[in-house]
C-alpha atoms as a PDB file:
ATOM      1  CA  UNK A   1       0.000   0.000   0.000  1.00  0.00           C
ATOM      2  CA  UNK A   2       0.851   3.392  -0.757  1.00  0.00           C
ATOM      3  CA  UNK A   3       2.472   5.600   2.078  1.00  0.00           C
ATOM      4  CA  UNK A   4      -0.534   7.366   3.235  1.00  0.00           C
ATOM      5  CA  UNK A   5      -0.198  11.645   3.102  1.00  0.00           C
ATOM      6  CA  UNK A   6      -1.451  14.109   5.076  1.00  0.00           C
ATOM      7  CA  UNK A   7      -4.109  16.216   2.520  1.00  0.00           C
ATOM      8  CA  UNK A   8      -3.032  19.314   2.455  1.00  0.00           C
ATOM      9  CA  UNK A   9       0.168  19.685   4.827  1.00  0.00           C
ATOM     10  CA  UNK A  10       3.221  20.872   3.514  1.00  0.00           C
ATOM     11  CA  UNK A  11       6.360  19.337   4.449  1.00  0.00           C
ATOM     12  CA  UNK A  12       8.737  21.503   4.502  1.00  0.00           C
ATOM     13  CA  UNK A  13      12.490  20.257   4.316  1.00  0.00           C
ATOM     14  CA  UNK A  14      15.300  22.060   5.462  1.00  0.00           C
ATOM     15  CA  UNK A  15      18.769  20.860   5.093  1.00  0.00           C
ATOM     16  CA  UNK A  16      21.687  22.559   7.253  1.00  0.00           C
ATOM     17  CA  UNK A  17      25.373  22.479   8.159  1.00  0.00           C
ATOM     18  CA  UNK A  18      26.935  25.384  10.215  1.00  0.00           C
ATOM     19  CA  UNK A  19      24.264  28.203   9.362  1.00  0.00           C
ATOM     20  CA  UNK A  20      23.694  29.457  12.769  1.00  0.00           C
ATOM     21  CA  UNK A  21      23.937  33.065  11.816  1.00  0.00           C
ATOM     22  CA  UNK A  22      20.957  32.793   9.825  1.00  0.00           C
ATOM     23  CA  UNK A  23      19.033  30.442  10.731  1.00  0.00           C
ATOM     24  CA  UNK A  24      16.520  32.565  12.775  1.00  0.00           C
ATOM     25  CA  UNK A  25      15.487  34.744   9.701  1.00  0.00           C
ATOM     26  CA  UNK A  26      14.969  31.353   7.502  1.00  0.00           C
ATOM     27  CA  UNK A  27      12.484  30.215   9.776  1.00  0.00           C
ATOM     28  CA  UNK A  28      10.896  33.650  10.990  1.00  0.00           C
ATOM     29  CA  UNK A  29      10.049  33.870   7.245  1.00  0.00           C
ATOM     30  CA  UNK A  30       8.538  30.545   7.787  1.00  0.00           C
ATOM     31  CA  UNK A  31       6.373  31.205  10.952  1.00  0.00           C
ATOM     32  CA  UNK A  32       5.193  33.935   8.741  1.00  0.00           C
ATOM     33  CA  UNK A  33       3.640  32.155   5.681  1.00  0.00           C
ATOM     34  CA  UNK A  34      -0.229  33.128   4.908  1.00  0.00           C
ATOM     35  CA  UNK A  35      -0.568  28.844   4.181  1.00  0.00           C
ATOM     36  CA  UNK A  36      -0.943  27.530   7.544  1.00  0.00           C
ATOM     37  CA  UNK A  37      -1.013  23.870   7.381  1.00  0.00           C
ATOM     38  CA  UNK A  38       2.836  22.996   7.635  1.00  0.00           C
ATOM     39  CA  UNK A  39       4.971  21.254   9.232  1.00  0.00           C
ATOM     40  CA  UNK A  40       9.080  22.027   9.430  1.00  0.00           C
ATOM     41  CA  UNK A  41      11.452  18.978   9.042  1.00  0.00           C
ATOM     42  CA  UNK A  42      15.137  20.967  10.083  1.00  0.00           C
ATOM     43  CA  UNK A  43      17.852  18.064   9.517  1.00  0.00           C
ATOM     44  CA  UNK A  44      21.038  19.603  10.835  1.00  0.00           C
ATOM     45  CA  UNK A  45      23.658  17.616   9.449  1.00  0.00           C
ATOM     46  CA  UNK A  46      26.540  17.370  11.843  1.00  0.00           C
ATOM     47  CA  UNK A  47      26.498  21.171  12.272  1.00  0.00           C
ATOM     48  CA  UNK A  48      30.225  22.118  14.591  1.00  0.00           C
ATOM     49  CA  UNK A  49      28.283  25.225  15.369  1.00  0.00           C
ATOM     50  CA  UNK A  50      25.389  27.034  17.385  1.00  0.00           C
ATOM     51  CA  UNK A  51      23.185  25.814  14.806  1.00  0.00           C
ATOM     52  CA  UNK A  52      21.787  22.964  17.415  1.00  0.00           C
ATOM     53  CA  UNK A  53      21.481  25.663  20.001  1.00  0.00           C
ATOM     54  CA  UNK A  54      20.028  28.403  17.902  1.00  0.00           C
ATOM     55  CA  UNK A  55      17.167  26.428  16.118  1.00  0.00           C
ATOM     56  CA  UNK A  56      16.272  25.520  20.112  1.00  0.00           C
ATOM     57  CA  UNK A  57      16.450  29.138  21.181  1.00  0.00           C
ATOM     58  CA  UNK A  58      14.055  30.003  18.382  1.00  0.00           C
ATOM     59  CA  UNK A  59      11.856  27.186  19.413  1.00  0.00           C
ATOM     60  CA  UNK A  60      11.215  28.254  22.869  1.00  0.00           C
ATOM     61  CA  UNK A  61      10.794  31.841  21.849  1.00  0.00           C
ATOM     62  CA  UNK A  62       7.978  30.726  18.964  1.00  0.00           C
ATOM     63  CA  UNK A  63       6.866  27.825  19.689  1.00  0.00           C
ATOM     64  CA  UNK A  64       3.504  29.318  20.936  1.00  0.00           C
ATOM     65  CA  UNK A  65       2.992  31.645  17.882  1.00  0.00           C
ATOM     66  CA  UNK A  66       2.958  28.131  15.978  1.00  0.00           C
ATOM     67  CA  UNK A  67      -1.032  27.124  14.539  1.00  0.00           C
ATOM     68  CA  UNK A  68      -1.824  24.395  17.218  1.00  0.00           C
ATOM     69  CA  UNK A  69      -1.320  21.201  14.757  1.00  0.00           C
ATOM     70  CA  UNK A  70       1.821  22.393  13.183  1.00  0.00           C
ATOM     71  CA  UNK A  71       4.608  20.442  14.130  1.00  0.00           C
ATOM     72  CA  UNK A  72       8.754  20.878  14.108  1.00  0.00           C
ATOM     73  CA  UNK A  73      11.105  18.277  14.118  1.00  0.00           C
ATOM     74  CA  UNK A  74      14.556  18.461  14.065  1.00  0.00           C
ATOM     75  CA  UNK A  75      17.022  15.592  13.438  1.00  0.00           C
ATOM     76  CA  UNK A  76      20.780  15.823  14.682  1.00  0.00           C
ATOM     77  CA  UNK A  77      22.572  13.327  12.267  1.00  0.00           C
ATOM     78  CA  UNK A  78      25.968  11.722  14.230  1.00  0.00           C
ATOM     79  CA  UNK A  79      28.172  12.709  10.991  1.00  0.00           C
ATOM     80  CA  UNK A  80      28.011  15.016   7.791  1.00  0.00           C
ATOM     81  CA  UNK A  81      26.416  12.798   5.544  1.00  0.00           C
ATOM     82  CA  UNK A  82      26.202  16.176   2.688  1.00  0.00           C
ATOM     83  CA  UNK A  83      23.492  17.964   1.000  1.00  0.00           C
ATOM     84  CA  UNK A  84      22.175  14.843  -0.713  1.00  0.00           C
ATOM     85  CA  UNK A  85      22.101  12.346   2.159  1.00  0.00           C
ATOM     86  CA  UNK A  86      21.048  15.037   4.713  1.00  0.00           C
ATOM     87  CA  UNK A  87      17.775  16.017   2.336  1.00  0.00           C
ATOM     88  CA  UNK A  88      16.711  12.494   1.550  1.00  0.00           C
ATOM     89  CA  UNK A  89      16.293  12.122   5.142  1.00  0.00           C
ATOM     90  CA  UNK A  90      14.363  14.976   5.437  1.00  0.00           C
ATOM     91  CA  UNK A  91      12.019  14.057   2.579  1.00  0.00           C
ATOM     92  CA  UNK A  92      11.870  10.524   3.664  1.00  0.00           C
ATOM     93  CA  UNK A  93      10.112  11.873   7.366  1.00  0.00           C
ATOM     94  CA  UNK A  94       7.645  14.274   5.449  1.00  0.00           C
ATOM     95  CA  UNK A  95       4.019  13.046   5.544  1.00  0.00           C
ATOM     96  CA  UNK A  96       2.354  16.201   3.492  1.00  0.00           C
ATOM     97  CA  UNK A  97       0.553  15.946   0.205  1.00  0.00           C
ATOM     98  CA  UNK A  98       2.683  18.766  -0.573  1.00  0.00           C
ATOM     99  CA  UNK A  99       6.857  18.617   0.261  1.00  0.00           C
ATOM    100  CA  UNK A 100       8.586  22.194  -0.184  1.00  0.00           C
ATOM    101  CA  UNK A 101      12.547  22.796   0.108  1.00  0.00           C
ATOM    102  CA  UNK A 102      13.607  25.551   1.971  1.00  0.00           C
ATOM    103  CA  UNK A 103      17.613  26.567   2.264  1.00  0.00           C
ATOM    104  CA  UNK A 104      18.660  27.246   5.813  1.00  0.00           C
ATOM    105  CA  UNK A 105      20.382  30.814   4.986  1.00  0.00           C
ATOM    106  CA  UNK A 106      17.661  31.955   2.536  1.00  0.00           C
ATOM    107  CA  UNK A 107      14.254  33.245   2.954  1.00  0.00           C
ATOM    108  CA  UNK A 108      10.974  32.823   1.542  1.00  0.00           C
ATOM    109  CA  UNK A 109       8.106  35.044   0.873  1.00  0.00           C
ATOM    110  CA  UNK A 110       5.577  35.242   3.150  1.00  0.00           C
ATOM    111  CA  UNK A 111       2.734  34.007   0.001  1.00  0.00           C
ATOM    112  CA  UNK A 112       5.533  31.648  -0.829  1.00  0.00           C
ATOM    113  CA  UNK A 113       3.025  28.663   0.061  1.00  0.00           C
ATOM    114  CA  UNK A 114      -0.228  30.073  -0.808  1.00  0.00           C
ATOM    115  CA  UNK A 115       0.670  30.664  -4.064  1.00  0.00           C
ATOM    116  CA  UNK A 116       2.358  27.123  -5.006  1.00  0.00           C
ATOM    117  CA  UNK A 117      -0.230  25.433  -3.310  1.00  0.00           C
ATOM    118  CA  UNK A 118      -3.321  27.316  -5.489  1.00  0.00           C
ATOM    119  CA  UNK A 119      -1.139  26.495  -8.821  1.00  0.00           C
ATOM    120  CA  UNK A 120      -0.882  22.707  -7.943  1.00  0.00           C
ATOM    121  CA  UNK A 121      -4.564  22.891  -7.235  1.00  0.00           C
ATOM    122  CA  UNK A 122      -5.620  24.477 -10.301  1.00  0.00           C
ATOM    123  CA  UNK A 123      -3.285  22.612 -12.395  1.00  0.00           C
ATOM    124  CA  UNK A 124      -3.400  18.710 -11.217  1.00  0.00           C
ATOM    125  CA  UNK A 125      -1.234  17.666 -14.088  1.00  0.00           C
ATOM    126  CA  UNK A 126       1.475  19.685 -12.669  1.00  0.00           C
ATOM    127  CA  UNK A 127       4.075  17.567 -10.275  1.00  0.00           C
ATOM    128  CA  UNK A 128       6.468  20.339  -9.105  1.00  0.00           C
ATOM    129  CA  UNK A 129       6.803  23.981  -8.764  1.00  0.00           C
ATOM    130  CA  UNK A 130       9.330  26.695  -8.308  1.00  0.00           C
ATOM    131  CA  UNK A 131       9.224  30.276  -8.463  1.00  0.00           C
ATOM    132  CA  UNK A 132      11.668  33.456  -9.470  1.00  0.00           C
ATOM    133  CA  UNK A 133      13.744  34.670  -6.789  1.00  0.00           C
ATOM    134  CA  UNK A 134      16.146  37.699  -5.991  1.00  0.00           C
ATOM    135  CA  UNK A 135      19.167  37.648  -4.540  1.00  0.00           C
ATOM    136  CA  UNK A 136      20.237  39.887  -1.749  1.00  0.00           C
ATOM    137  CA  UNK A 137      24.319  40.284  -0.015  1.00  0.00           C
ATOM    138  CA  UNK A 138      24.634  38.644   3.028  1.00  0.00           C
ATOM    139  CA  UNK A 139      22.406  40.186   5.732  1.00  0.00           C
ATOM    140  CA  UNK A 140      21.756  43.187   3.832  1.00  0.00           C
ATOM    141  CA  UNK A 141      17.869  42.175   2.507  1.00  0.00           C
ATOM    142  CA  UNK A 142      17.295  46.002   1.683  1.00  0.00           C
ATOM    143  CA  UNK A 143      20.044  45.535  -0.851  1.00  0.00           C
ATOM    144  CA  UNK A 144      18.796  43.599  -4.398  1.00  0.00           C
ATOM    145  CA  UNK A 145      21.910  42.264  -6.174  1.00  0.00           C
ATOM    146  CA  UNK A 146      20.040  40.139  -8.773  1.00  0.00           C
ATOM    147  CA  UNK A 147      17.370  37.730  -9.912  1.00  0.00           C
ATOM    148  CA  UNK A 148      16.309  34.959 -11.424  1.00  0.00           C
ATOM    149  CA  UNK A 149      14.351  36.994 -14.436  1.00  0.00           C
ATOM    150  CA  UNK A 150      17.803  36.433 -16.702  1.00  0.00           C
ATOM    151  CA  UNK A 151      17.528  32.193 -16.562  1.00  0.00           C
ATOM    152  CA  UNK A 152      14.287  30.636 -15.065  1.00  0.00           C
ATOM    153  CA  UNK A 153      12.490  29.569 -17.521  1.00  0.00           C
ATOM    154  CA  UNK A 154       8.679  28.760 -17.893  1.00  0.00           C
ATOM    155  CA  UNK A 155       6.165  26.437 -19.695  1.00  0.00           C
ATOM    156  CA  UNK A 156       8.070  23.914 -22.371  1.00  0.00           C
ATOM    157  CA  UNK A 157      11.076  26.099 -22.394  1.00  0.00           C
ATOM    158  CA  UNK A 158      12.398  24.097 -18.676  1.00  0.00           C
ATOM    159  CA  UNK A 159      12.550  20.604 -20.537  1.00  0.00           C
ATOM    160  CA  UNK A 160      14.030  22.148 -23.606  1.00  0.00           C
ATOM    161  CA  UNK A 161      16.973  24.402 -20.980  1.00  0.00           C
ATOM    162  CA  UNK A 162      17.914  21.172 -19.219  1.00  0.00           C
ATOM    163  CA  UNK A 163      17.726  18.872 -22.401  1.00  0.00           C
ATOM    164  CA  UNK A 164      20.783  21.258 -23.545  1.00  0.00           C
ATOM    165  CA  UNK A 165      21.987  20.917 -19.916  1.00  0.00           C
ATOM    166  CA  UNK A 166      21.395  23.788 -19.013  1.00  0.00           C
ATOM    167  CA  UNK A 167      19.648  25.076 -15.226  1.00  0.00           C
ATOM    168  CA  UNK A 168      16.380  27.618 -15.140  1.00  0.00           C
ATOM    169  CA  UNK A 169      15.045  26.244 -11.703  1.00  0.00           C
ATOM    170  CA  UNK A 170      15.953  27.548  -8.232  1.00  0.00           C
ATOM    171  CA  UNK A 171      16.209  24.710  -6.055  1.00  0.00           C
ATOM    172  CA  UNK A 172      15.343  26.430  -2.550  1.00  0.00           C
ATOM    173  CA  UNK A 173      12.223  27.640  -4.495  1.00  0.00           C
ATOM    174  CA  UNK A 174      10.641  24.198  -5.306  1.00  0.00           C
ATOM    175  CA  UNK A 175       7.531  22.129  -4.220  1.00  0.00           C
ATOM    176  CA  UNK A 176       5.897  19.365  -5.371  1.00  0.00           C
ATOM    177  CA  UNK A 177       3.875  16.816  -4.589  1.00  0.00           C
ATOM    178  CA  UNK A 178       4.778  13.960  -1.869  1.00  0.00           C
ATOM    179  CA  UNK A 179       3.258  11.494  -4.377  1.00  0.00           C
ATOM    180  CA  UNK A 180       6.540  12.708  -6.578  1.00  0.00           C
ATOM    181  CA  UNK A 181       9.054  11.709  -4.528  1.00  0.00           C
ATOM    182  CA  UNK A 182       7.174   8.294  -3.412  1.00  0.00           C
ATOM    183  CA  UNK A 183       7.053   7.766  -7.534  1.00  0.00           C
ATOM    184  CA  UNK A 184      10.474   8.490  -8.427  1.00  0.00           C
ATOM    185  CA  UNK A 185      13.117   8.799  -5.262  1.00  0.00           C
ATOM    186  CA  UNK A 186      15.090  11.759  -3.633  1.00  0.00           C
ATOM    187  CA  UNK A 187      18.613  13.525  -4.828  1.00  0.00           C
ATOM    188  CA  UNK A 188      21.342  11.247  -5.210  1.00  0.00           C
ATOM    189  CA  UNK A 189      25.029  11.861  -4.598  1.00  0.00           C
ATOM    190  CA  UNK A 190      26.381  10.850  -8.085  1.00  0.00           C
ATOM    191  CA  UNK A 191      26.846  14.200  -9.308  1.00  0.00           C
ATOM    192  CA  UNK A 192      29.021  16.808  -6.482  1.00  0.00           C
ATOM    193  CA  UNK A 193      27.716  19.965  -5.903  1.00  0.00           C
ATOM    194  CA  UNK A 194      24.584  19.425  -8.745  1.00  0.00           C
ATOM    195  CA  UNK A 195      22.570  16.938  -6.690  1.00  0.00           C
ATOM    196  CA  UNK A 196      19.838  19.693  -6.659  1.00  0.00           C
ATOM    197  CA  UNK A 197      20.496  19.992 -10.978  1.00  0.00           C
ATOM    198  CA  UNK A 198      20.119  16.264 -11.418  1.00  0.00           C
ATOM    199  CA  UNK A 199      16.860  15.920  -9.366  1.00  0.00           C
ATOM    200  CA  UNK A 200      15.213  18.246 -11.554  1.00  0.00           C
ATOM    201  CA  UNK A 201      16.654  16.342 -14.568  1.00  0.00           C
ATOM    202  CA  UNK A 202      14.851  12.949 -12.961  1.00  0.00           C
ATOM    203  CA  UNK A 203      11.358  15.001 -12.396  1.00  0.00           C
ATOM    204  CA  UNK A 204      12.036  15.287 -16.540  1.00  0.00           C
ATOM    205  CA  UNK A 205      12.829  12.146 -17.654  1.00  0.00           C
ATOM    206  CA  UNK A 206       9.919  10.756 -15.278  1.00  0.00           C
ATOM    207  CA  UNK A 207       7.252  11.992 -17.690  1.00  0.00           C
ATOM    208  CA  UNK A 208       6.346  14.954 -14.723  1.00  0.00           C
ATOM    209  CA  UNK A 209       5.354  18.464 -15.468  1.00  0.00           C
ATOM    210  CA  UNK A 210       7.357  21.115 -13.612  1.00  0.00           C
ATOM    211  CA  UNK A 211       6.448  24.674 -14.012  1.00  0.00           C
ATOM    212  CA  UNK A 212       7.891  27.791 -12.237  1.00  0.00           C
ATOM    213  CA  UNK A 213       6.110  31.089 -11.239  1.00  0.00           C
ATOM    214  CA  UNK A 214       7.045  34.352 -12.209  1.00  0.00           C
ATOM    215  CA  UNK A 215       6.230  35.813  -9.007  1.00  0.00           C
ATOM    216  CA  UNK A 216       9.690  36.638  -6.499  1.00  0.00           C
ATOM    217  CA  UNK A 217       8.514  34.241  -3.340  1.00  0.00           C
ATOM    218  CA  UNK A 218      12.241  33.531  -2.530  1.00  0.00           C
ATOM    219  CA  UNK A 219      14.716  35.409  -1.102  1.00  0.00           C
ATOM    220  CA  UNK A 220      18.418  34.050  -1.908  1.00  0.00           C
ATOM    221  CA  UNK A 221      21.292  35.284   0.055  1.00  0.00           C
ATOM    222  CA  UNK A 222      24.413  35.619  -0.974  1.00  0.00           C
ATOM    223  CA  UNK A 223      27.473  34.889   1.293  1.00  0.00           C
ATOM    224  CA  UNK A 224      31.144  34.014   1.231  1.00  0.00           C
ATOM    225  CA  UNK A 225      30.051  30.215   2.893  1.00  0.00           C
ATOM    226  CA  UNK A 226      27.406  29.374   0.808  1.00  0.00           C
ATOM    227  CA  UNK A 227      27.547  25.751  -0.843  1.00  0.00           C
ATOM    228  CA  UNK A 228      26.659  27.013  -4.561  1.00  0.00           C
ATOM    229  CA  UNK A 229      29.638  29.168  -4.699  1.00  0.00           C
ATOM    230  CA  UNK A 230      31.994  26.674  -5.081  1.00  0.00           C
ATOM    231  CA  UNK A 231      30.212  25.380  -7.889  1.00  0.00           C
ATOM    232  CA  UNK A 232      28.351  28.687  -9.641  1.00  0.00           C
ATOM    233  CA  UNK A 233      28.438  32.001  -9.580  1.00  0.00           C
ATOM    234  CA  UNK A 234      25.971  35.157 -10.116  1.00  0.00           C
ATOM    235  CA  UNK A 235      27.630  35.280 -13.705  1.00  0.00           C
ATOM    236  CA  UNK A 236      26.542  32.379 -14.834  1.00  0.00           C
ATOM    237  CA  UNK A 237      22.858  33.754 -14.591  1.00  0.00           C
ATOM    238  CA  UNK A 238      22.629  35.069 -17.800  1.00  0.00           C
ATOM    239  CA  UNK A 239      19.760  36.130 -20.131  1.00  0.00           C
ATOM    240  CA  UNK A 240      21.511  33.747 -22.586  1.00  0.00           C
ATOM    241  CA  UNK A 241      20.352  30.371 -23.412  1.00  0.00           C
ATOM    242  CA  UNK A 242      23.526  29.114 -24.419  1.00  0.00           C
END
């Protein structure tokens, strides 16, 4: 038998390793979505910092601003297993009909949600969703250094980006539906650094419709210890599709 989801809840995943410092904005932007049926999954991966410490501060600080059936959990793993191993995890424990990703040192909109949620509704052929996103410098939120409107991509145009290999989706951005993941598995490690870019790529090949929304629901911030700068770089955002 199927594993049986929650109609409705969103799931949301959050993978992290040694984001203290901004780990209470991530999820004040969380305990500030207009879509109230949630629950957080936080699955600190071997963290050597205050992360442990800080997500419990900000737990007994909010804790009673939370809807009364929305849970948190939070899952120490007892080594760095990396980005891949630490989300699969996370998606493994999510029981929603809807599963959202969530970066630990970004933030999302507050309609963030709302707005997936109603497209996935109104468009049941759809699997998975993302959205455009701008990009701020390090704490400074006030201070807009880009945005996705030069690569994400919409409609047939995401297939046809990848199928050149190519990358129009924003990874934090995405959510989809639980029954996704239970049809085709998590991220995979076989790829360093593009475990997010090759997920994507299996949502393709699997037959499923992925769409993003023009709307800016995500806040990305950029910051010397962020995981995607070893790998990309604001530059490679271009308006070309080459």
């Amino acid at each position: 038998m199927l594993y049986q989801r929650i109609p409705g809840l969103v799931s949301v995943v959050i993978t992290n390793h040694n984001r203290a410092p901004f780990l209470e904005d991530c999820l004040n932007s969380l305990l500030k979505q207009t879509y109230q049926e949630w629950e957080i999954i936080l699955i600190d991966d071997a963290s050597t910092d205050d992360s442990v410490k800080c997500i419990e501060n900000w737990l007994t600080a909010n804790r009673k601003l939370f809807p009364r059936q929305n849970t948190f959990l939070t899952l120490q793993l007892p080594r760095n297993v990396g980005f891949a191993g630490a989300m699969n995890v996370g998606l493994f424990l999510a029981k929603g009909e809807f599963i959202a990703v969530q970066d630990s040192d970004d933030l999302s909109h507050h309609e963030r949600f709302e707005k997936q949620i109603a497209y996935l509704t109104n468009n049941p052929d759809t699997d998975l969703i993302g959205t455009n996103y701008v990009a701020f410098e390090n704490n400074r939120l006030d201070q807009i250094i880009g945005s996705g409107k030069g690569w994400i991509r919409y409609g047939d145009n995401i297939p046809k980006m990848y199928a050149k290999g190519g990358h129009c989706i924003c990874h934090g951005t995405i959510l989809f539906r639980g029954s996704l993941f239970d049809r085709i598995g998590g991220h995979t490690r076989r790829v360093s650094g593009a475990e997010d870019y090759e997920f994507i790529v299996k949502c393709i090949n699997s037959k499923s419709k992925i769409e993003n929304l023009p709307d800016p629901l995500y806040y990305y911030r950029n910051h010397p210890q962020q995981r995607s700068r070893r790998y990309f770089s604001l530059e490679w955002n271009e308006e070309s599709d080459e």
